[in-house]
C-alpha atoms as a PDB file:
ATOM      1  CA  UNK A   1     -56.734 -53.509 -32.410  1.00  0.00           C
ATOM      2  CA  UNK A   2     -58.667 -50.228 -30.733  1.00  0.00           C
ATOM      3  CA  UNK A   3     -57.185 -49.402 -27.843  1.00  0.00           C
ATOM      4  CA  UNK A   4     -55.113 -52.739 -27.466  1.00  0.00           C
ATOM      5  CA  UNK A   5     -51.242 -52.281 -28.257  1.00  0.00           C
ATOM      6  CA  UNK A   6     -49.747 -54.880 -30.712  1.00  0.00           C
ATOM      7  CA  UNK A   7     -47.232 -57.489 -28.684  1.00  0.00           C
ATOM      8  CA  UNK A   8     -43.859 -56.717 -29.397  1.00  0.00           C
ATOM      9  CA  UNK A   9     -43.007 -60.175 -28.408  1.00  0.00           C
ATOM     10  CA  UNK A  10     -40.659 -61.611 -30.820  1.00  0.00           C
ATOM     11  CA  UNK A  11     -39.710 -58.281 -32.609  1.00  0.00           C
ATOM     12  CA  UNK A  12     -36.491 -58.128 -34.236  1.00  0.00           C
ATOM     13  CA  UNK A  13     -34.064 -54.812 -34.460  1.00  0.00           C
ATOM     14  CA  UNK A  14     -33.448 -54.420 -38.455  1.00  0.00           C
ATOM     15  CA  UNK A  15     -31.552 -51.455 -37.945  1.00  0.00           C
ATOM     16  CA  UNK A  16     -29.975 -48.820 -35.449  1.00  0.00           C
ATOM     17  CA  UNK A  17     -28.893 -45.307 -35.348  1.00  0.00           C
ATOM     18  CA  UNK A  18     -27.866 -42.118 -33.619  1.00  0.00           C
ATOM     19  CA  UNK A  19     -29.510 -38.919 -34.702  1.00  0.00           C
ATOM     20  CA  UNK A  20     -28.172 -35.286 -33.474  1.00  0.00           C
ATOM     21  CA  UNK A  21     -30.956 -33.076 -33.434  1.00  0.00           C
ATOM     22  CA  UNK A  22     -29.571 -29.077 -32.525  1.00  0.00           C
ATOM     23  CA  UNK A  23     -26.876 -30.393 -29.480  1.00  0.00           C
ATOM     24  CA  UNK A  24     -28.524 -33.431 -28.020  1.00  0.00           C
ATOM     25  CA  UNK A  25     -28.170 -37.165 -29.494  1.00  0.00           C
ATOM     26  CA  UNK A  26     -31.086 -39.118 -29.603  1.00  0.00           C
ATOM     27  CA  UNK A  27     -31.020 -43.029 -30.766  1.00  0.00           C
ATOM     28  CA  UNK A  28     -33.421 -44.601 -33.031  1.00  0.00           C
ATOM     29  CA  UNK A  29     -34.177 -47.720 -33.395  1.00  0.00           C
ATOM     30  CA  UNK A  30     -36.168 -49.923 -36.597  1.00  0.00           C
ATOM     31  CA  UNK A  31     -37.634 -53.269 -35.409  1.00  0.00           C
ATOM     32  CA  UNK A  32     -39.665 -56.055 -38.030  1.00  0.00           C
ATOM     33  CA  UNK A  33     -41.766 -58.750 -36.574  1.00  0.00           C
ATOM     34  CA  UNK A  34     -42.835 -62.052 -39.325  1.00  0.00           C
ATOM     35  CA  UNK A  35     -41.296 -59.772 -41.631  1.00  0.00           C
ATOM     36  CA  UNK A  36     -43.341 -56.221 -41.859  1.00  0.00           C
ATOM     37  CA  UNK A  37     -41.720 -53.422 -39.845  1.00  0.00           C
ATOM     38  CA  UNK A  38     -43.451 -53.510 -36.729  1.00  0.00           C
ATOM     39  CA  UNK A  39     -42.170 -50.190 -34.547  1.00  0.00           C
ATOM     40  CA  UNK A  40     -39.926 -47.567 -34.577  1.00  0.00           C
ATOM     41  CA  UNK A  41     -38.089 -46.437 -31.087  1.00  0.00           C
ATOM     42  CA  UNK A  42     -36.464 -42.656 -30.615  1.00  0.00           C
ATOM     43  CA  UNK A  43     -35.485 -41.964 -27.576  1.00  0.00           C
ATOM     44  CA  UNK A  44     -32.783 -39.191 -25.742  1.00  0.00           C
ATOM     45  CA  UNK A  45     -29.770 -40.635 -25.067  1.00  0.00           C
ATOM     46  CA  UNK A  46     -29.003 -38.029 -22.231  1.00  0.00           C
ATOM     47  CA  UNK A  47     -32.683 -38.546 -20.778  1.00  0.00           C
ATOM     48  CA  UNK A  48     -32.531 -34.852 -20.379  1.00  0.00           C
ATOM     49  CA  UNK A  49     -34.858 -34.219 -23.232  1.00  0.00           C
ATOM     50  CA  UNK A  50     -38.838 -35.083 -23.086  1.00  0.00           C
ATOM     51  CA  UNK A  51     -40.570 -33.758 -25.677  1.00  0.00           C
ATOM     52  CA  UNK A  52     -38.773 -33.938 -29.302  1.00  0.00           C
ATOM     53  CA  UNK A  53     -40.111 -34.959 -32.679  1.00  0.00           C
ATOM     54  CA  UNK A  54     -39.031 -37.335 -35.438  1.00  0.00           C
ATOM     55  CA  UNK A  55     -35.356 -36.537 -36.893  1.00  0.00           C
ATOM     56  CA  UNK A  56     -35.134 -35.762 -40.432  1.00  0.00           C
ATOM     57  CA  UNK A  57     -32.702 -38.513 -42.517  1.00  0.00           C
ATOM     58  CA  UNK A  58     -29.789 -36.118 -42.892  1.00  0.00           C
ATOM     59  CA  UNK A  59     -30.004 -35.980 -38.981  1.00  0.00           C
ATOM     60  CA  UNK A  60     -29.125 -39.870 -38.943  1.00  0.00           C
ATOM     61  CA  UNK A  61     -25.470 -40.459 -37.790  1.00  0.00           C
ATOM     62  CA  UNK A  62     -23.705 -43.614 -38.229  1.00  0.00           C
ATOM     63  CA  UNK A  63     -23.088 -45.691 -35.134  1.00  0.00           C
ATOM     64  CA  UNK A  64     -20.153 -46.638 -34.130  1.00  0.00           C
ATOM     65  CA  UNK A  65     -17.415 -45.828 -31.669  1.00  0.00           C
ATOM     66  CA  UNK A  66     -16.104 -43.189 -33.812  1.00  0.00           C
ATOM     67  CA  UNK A  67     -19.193 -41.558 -34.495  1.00  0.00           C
ATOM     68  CA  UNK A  68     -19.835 -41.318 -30.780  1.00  0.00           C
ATOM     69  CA  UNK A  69     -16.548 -40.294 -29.334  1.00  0.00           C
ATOM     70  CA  UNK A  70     -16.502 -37.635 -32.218  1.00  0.00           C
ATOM     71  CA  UNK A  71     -20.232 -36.311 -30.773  1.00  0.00           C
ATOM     72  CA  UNK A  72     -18.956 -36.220 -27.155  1.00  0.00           C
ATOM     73  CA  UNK A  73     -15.442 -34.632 -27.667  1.00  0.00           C
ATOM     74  CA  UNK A  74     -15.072 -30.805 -26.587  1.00  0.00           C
ATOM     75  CA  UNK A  75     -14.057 -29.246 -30.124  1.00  0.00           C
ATOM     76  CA  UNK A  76     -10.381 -28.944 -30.319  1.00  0.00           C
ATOM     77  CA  UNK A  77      -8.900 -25.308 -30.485  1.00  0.00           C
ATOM     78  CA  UNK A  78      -5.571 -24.156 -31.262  1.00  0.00           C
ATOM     79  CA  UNK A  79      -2.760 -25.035 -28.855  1.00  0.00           C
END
């Protein structure tokens, strides 16, 4: 396997989250292949951000509509 990648032909997502790492979202993503976890994606949602490392687990953020329209709403002062 030196220098060759695996194939990620047939890979299968077991999971999917958002993490929020200081103000920027990032997703991550768990995929299995025949079983065995085969490869874990993170990438920045906004595409703004290039170089980040791996989010802690409290980082992890459910995902869902909520969870997302929550992130991207302008905090709510008094009126």
């Amino acid at each position: 396997m030196k220098g060759n990648p695996a194939s990620r032909k047939g890979e299968q997502i077991v999971n999917d989250w958002l993490a929020q790492m200081d103000s920027d979202l990032f997703g991550v993503v768990l995929f299995e292949l025949d079983g065995r976890i085969s490869s874990l994606e993170v990438y920045s949602c906004s595409g703004r951000v290039k170089e980040f490392g791996l989010p802690n687990s409290s980082m992890l953020l459910g995902y869902d509509p909520l969870s997302v329209d929550q992130l991207a709403a302008p905090p709510s002062g008094p009126s």
